[in-house]
Protein backbone atom coordinates (compact mmCIF):
# COMPACT_ATOMS: atom_id res chain seq x y z
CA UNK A 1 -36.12 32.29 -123.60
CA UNK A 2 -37.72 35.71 -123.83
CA UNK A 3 -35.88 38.68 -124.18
CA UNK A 4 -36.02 40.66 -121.11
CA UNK A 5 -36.78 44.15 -121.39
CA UNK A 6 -36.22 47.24 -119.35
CA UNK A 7 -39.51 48.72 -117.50
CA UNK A 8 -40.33 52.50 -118.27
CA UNK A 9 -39.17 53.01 -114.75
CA UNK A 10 -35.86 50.93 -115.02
CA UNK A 11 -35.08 52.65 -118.01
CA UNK A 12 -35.67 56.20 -116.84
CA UNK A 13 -33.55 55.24 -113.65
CA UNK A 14 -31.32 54.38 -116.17
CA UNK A 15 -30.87 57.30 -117.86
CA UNK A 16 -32.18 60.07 -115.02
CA UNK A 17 -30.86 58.36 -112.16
CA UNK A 18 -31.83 59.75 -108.61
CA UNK A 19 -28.90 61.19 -106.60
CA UNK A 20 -28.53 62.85 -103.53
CA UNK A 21 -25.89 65.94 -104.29
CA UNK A 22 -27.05 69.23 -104.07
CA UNK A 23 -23.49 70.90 -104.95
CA UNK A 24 -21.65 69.38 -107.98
CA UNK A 25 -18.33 70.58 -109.40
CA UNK A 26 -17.88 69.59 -112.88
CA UNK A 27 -14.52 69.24 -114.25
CA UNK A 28 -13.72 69.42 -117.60
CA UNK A 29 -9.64 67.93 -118.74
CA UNK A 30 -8.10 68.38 -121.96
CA UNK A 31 -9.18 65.56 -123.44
CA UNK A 32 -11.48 66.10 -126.82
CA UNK A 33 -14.29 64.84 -125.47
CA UNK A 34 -14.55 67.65 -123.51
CA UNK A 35 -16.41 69.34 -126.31
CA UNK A 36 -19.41 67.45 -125.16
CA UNK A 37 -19.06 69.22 -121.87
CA UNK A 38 -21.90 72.37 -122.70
CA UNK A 39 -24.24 69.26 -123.40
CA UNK A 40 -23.96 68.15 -120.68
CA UNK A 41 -24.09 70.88 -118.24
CA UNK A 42 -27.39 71.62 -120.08
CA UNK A 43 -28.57 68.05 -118.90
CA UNK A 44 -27.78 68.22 -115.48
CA UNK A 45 -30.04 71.78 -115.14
CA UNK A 46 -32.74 70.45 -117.36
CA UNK A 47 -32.95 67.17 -114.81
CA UNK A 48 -31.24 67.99 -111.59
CA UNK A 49 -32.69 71.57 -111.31
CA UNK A 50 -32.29 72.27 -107.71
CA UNK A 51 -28.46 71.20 -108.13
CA UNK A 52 -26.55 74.04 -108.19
CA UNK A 53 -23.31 73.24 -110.66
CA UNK A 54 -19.85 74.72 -110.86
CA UNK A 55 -17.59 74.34 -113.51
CA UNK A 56 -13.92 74.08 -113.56
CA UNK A 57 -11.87 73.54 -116.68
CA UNK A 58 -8.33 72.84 -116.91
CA UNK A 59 -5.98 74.88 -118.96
CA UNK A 60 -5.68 72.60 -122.10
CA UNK A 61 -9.61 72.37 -122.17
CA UNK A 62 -9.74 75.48 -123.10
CA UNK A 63 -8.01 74.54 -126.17
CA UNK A 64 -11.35 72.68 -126.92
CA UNK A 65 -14.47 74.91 -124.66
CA UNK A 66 -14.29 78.39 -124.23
CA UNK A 67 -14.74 79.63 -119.89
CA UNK A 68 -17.27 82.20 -121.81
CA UNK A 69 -19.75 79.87 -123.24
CA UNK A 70 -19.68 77.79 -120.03
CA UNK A 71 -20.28 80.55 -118.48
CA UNK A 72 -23.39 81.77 -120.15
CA UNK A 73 -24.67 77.80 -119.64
CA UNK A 74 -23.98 77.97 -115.88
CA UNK A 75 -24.84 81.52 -115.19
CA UNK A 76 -22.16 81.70 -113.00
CA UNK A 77 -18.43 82.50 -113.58
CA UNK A 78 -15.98 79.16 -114.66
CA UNK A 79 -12.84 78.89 -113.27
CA UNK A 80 -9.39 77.91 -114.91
CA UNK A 81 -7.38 75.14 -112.70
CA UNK A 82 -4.38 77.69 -112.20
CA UNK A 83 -3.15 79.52 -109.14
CA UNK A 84 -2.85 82.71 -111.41
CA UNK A 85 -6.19 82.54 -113.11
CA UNK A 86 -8.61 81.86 -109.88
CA UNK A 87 -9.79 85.16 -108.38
CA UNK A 88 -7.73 86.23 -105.01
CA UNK A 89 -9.30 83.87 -102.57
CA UNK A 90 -7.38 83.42 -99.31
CA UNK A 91 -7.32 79.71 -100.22
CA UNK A 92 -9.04 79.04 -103.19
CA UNK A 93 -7.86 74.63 -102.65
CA UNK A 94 -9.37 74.76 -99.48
CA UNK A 95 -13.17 76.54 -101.07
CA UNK A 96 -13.29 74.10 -103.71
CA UNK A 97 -12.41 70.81 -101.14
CA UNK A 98 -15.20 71.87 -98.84
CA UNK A 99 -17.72 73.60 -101.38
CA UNK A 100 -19.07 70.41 -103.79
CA UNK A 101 -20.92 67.51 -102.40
CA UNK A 102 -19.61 65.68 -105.24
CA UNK A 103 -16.78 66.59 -107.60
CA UNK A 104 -17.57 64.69 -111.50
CA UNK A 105 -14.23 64.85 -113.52
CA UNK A 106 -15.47 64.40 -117.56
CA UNK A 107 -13.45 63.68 -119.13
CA UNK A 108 -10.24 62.70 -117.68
CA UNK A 109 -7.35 62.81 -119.75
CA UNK A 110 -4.20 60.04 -119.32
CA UNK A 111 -2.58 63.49 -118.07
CA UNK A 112 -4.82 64.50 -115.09
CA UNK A 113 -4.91 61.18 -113.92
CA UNK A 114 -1.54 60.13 -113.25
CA UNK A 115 -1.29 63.48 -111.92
CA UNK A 116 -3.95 62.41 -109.49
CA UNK A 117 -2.65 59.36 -109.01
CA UNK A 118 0.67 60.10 -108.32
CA UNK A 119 -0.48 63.05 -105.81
CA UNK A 120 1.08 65.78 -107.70
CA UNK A 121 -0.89 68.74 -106.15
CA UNK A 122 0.50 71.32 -108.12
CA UNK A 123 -2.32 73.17 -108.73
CA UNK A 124 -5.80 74.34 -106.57
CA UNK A 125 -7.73 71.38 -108.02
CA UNK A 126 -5.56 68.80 -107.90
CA UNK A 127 -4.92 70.11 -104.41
CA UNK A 128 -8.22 70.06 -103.59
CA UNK A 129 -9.03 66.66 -104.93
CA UNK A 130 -6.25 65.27 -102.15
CA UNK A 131 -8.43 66.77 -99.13
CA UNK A 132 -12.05 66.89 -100.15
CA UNK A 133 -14.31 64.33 -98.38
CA UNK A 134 -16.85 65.05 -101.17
CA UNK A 135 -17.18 61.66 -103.33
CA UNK A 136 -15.21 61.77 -106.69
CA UNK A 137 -16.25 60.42 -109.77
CA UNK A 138 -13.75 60.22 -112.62
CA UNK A 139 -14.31 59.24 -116.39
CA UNK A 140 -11.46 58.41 -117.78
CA UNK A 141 -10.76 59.17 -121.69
CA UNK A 142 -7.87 57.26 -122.89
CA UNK A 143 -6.00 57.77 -126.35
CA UNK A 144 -6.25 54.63 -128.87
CA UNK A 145 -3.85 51.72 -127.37
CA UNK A 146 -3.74 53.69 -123.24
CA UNK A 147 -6.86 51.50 -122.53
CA UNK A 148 -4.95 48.88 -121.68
CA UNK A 149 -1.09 50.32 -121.27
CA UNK A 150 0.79 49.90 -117.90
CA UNK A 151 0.86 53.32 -116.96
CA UNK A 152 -2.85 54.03 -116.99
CA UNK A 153 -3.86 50.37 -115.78
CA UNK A 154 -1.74 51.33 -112.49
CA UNK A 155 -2.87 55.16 -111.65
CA UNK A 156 -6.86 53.55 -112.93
CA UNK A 157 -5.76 50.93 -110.13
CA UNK A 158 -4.45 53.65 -107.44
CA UNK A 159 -7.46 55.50 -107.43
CA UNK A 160 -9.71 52.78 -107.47
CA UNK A 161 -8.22 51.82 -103.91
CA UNK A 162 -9.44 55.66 -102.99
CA UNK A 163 -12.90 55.01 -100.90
CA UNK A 164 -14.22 58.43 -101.89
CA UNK A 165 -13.16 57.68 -105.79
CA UNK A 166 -14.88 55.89 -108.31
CA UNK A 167 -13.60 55.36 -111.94
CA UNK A 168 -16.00 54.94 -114.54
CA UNK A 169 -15.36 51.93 -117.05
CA UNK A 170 -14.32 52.93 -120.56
CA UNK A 171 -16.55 52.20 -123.28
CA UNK A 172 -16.05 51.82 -127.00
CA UNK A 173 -15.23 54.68 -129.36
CA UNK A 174 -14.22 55.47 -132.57
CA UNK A 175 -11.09 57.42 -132.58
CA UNK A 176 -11.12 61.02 -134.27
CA UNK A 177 -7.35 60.72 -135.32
CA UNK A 178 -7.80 57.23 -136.47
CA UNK A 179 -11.20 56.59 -137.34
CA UNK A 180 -10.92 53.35 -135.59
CA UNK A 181 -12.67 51.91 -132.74
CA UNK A 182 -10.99 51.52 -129.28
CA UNK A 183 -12.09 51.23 -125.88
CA UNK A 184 -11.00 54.24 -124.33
CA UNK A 185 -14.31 56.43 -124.46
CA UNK A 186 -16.10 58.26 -121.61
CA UNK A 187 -18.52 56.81 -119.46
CA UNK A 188 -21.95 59.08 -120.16
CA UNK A 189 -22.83 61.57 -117.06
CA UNK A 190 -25.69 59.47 -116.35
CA UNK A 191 -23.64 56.36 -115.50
CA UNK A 192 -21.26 58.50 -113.68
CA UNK A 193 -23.98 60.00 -111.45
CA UNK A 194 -25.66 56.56 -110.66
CA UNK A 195 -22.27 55.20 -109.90
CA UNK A 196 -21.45 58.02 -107.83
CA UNK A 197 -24.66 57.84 -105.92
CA UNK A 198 -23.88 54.14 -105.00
CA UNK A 199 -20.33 55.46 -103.45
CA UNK A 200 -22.20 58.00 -101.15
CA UNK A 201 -24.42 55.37 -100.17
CA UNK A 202 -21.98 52.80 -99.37
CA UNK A 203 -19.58 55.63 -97.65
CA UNK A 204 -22.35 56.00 -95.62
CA UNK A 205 -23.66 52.80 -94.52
CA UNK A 206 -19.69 52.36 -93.84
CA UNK A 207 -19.67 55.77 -91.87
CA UNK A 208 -17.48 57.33 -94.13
């Protein structure tokens, strides 16, 4: 049999996919792929340009990115996930629950996501995360040998039961400590957003 290929428009659905948010908070996690994160909030303004982005890092991201050259990307001011480094809003959780239409979490280290999991809202993010009705997508970027551990398997399993989340799959990487290949990479923005876009659909036929 043939070899079926992709049509110019599959493939361009593929890797531009059409999605309904006009507000996205991007959230960058410690995790090193989070050095890929100026990419890609150049991609989402070259493609989405009527989507108006935030960005939020955690504190260890900014081990890896610097809040200064995300901020010259954005054109806006990035935020820090810490009740001392967020300017004085009266309730800063409750802004950044209602703000985003969708909240995109790349990458998510084993860290943030048992913190998620487990419902630890110690902080205005995670807080936020437990009330926002915007849909969540989350790319999870596990260590070499997490993929498949107990701990991550149940908190990837917890918030997979969450109708508003949706966990990307891992993919294949090579390791930067190990130079080996594992399968804890992050899922590309473009598969997050499609996937994403599927979970506001579906919320809504639902009436979610």
């Amino acid at each position: 049999m043939a070899a079926q290929h992709a049509t110019s428009d599959e493939l361009a659905a593929l890797l531009k996919p059409q999605i309904g948010f006009r507000r996205l908070l991007l959230v960058g996690t410690g995790a090193l792929t989070v050095t890929h994160l100026p990419f890609w909030v150049n991609w989402i303004k070259e493609c989405y340009p009527d989507v108006e982005v935030r960005v939020m890092l955690t504190p260890s991201a900014t081990r890896f990115v610097t809040v200064d050259a995300l901020t010259a990307l954005t054109g806006r001011p990035v935020t820090v996930d810490s009740w001392t480094r967020l300017p004085s809003w009266p309730a800063p959780h409750l802004e950044l629950a209602d703000w985003p239409d969708a909240i995109l979490v790349h990458p998510a280290g084993l860290h943030f996501l048992a913190r998620l999991a487990l419902g630890l809202a110690d902080t205005p993010l995670q807080l936020a995360l437990q009330l926002t009705p915007a849909v969540i997508g989350i790319a999870p970027a596990l260590p070499p040998g997490h993929a498949h551990g107990p701990a991550a398997a149940a908190h990837l399993k917890t918030l997979a039961g969450d109708h508003r989340i949706v966990v990307g799959p891992t993919e294949p990487a090579v390791s930067a400590t190990t130079g080996e290949e594992h399968d804890g990479g992050v899922t590309p923005v473009p598969t997050m957003l499609r996937l994403m876009q599927q979970r506001a659909e579906a919320r809504h036929d639902a009436g979610r």
